[in-house]
Protein backbone atom coordinates (compact mmCIF):
# COMPACT_ATOMS: atom_id res chain seq x y z
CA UNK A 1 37.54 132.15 -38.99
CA UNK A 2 37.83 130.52 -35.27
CA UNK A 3 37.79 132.10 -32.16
CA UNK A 4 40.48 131.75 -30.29
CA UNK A 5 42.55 132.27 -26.53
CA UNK A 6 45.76 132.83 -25.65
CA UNK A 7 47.46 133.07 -22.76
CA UNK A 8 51.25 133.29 -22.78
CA UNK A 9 53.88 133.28 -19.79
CA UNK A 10 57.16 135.53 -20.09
CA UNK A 11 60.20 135.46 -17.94
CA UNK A 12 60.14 138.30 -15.56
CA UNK A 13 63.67 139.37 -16.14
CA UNK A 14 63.06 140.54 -18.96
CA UNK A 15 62.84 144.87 -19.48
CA UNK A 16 59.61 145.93 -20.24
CA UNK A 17 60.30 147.65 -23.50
CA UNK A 18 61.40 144.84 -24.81
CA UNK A 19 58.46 142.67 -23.28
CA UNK A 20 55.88 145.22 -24.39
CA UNK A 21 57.49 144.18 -28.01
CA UNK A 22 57.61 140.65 -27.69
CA UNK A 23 53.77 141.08 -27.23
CA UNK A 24 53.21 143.27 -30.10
CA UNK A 25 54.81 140.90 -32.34
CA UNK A 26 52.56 138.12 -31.09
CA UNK A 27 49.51 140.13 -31.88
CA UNK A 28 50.87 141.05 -35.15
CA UNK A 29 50.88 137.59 -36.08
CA UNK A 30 47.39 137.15 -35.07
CA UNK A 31 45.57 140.94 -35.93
CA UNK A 32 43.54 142.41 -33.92
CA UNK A 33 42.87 141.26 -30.23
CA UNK A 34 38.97 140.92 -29.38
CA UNK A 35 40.01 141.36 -25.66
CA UNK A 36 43.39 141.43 -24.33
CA UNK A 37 44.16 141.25 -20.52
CA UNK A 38 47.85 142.16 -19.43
CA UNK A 39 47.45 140.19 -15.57
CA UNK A 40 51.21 141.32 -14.81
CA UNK A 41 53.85 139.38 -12.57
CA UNK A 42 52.43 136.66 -10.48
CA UNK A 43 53.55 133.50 -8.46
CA UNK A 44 54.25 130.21 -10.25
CA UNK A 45 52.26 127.17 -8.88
CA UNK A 46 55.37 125.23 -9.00
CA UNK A 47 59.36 126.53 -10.85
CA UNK A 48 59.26 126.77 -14.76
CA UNK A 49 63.51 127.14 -15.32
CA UNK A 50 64.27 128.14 -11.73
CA UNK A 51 61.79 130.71 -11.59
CA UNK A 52 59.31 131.54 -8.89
CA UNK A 53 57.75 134.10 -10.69
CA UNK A 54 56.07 135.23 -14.77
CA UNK A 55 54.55 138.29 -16.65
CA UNK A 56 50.97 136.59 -17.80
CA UNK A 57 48.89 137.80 -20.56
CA UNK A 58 45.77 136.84 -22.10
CA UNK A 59 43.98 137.58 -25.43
CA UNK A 60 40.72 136.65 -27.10
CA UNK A 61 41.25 136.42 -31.02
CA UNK A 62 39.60 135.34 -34.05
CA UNK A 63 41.90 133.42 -36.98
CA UNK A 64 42.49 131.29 -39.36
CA UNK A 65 44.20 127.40 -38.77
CA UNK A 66 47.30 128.61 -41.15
CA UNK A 67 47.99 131.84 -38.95
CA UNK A 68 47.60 130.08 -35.84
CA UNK A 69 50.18 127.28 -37.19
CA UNK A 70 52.82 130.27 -37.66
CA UNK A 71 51.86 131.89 -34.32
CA UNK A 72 52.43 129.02 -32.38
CA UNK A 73 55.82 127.59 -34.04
CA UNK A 74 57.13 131.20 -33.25
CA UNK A 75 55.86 131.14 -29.69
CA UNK A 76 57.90 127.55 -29.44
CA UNK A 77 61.07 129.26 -30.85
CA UNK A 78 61.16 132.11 -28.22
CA UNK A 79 63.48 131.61 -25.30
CA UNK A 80 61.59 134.46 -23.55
CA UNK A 81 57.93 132.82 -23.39
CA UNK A 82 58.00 130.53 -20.93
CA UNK A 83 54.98 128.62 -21.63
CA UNK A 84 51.53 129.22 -23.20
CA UNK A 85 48.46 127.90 -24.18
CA UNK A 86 46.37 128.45 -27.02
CA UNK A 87 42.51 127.11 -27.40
CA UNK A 88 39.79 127.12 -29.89
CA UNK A 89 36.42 128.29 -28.41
């Protein structure tokens, strides 16, 4: 098992119920989160789809390659996450 990071961008407009189950479903995928950090809305550096503004979050993980191949062709799929990035430590 690797460690992993994760830190994902989601549109703002978005209501938080349905935010707060966007990000259960992504750490379904991956189990249980060694650390998870919900930073909240804050300013883009520059406009991602004519937004000015995202709902960050940020977890520490551990996994396996296969999960983390499913996890991150579901993340691509999802009109809601704007982007992400996800790192092996």
């Amino acid at each position: 098992m690797n460690s992993y990071q994760l830190t994902v961008v989601v549109k703002p407009s978005i209501e938080d119920s349905e935010r707060k189950e966007l990000l259960a479903a992504i750490t379904k995928q991956f189990g249980k989160a060694t650390k998870e950090e919900l930073w909240g809305n804050r300013d883009l550096a520059y406009p991602i789809e004519h937004l000015l503004k995202a709902y960050y979050a940020h977890y520490e993980f551990e996994g396996d390659p296969k999960t983390i191949a499913a996890l991150d062709k579901s993340m691509k799929l999802n009109e809601d996450i704007l982007r992400y990035l996800l790192i092996r430590r």
